[in-house]
Protein backbone atom coordinates (compact mmCIF):
# COMPACT_ATOMS: atom_id res chain seq x y z
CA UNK A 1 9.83 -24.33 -3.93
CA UNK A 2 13.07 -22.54 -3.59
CA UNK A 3 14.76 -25.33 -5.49
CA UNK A 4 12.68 -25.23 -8.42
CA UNK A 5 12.53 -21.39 -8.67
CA UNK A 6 16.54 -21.37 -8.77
CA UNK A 7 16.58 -24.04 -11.33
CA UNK A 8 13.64 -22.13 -13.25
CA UNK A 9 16.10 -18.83 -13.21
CA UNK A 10 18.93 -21.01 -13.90
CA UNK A 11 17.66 -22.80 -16.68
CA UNK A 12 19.48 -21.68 -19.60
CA UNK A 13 23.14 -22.75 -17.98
CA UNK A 14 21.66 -26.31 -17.39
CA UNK A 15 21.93 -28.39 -20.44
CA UNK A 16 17.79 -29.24 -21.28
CA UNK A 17 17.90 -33.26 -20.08
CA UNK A 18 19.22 -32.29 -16.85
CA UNK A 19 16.77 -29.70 -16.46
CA UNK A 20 13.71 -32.05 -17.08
CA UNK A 21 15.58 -34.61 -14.83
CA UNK A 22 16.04 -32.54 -11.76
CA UNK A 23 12.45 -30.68 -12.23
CA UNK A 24 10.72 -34.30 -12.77
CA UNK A 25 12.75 -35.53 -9.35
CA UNK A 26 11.62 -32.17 -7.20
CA UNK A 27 7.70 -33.12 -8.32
CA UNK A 28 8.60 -37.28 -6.80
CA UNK A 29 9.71 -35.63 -3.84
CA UNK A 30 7.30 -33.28 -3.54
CA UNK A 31 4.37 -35.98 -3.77
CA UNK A 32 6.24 -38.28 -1.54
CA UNK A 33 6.38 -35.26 1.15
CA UNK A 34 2.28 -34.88 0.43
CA UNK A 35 2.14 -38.54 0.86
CA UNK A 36 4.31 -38.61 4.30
CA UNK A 37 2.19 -35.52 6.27
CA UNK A 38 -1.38 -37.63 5.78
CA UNK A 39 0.28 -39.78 8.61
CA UNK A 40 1.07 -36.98 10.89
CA UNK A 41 -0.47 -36.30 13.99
CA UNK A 42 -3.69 -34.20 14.29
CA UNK A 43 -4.32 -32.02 16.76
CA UNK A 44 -8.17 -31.21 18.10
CA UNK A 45 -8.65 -27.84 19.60
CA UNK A 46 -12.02 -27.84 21.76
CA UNK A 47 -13.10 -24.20 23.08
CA UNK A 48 -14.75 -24.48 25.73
CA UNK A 49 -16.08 -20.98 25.86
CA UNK A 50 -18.96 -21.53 23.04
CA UNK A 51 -21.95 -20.94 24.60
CA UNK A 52 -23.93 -24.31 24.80
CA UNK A 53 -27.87 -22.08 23.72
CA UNK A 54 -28.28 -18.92 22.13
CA UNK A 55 -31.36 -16.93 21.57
CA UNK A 56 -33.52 -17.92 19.01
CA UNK A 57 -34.28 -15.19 16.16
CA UNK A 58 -37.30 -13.25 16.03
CA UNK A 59 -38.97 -15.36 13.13
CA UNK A 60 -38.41 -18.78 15.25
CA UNK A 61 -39.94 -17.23 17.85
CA UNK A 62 -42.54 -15.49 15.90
CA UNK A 63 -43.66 -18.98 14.06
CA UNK A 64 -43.36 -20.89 17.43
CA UNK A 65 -46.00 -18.83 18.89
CA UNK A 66 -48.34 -19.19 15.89
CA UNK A 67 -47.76 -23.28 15.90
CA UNK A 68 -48.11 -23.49 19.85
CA UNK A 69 -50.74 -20.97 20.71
CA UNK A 70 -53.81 -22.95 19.05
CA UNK A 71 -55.82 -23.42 22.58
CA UNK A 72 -54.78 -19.93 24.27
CA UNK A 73 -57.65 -18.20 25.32
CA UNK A 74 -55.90 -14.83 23.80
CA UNK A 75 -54.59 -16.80 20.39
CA UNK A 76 -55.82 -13.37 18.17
CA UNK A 77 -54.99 -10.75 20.03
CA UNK A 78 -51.81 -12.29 20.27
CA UNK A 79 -51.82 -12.80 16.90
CA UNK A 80 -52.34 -10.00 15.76
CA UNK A 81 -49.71 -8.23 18.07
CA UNK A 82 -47.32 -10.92 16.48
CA UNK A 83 -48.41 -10.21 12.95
CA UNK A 84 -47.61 -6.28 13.00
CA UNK A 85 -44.50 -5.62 11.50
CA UNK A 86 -43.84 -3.35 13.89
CA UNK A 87 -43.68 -5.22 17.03
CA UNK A 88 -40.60 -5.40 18.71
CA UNK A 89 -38.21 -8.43 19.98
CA UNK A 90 -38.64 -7.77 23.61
CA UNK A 91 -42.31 -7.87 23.27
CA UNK A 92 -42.32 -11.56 21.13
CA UNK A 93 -39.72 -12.17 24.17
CA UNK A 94 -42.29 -11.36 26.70
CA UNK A 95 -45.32 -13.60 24.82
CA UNK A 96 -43.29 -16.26 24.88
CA UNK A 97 -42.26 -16.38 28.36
CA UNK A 98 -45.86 -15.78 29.61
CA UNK A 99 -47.05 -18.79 27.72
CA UNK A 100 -43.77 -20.68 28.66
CA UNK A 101 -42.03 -21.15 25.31
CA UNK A 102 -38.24 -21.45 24.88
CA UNK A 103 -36.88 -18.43 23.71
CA UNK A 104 -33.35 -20.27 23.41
CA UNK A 105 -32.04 -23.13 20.95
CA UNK A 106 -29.15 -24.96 20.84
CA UNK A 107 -25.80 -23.59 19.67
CA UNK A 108 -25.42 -25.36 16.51
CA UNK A 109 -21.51 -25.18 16.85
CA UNK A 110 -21.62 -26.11 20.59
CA UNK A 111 -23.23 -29.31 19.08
CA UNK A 112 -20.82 -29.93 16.14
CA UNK A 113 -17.98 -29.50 18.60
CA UNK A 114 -19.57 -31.86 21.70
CA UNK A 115 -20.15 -34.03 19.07
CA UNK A 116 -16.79 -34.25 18.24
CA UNK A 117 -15.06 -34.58 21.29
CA UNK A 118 -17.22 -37.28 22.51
CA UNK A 119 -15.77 -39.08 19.35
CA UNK A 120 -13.04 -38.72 20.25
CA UNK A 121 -12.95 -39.48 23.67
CA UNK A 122 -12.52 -43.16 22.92
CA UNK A 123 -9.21 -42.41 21.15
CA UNK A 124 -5.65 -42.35 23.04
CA UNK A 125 -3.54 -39.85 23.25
CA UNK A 126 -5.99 -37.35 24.28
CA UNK A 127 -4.54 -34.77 26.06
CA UNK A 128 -7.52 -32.45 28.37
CA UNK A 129 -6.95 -29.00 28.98
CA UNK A 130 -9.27 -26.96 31.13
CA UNK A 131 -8.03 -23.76 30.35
């Protein structure tokens, strides 16, 4: 980039064939060097530290309820508890655990990146760092 800037600044001491020469050699070298780096060696950073569940919002929890609760004995006053706009998280929380739903998913990126290293696991070179 340097290169071409200086012979951009440059230009009008460089007779105008030479220019176009030199500017049309700096873009085959600079495709070439494109070219070159898809070989390179890739490096795979895992973090270990993403949390494998995370709590599910209050929606998911709020339409779980209303899918799962068809033979609970208290399905409307539940319901309507649920249905008040007012009701709070720990409350849904609470419904859910006395009826033993999940009030956790999975970590969507804890997937993506599990997914990835056990890919990968078959490939050499892998270097394992418990960190």
């Amino acid at each position: 980039m340097n290169t071409q800037n200086l012979l951009h600044d440059r230009s009008s001491e460089i007779p105008e064939g030479l220019y176009l020469e030199l500017m049309n050699k700096l873009k085959i070298d600079f495709d070439q060097k494109q070219q070159s780096e898809g070989n390179k060696t890739k490096v795979v950073i895992l973090n270990r530290s993403i949390p494998c569940t995370i709590a599910r919002s209050k929606q998911e929890l709020i339409v779980d309820i209303v899918k799962k609760s068809v033979d609970w004995v208290d399905r409307e006053e539940i319901l309507l508890k649920v249905s008040n706009k007012r009701v709070m998280f720990c409350e849904i929380k609470d419904i859910c655990l006395e009826h033993g739903l999940s009030t956790r998913k999975q970590n969507p990126r804890w997937r993506q990146q599990s997914d990835l290293y056990n890919s990968l696991r078959n490939v050499r070179g892998i270097v394992e760092l418990n960190i």
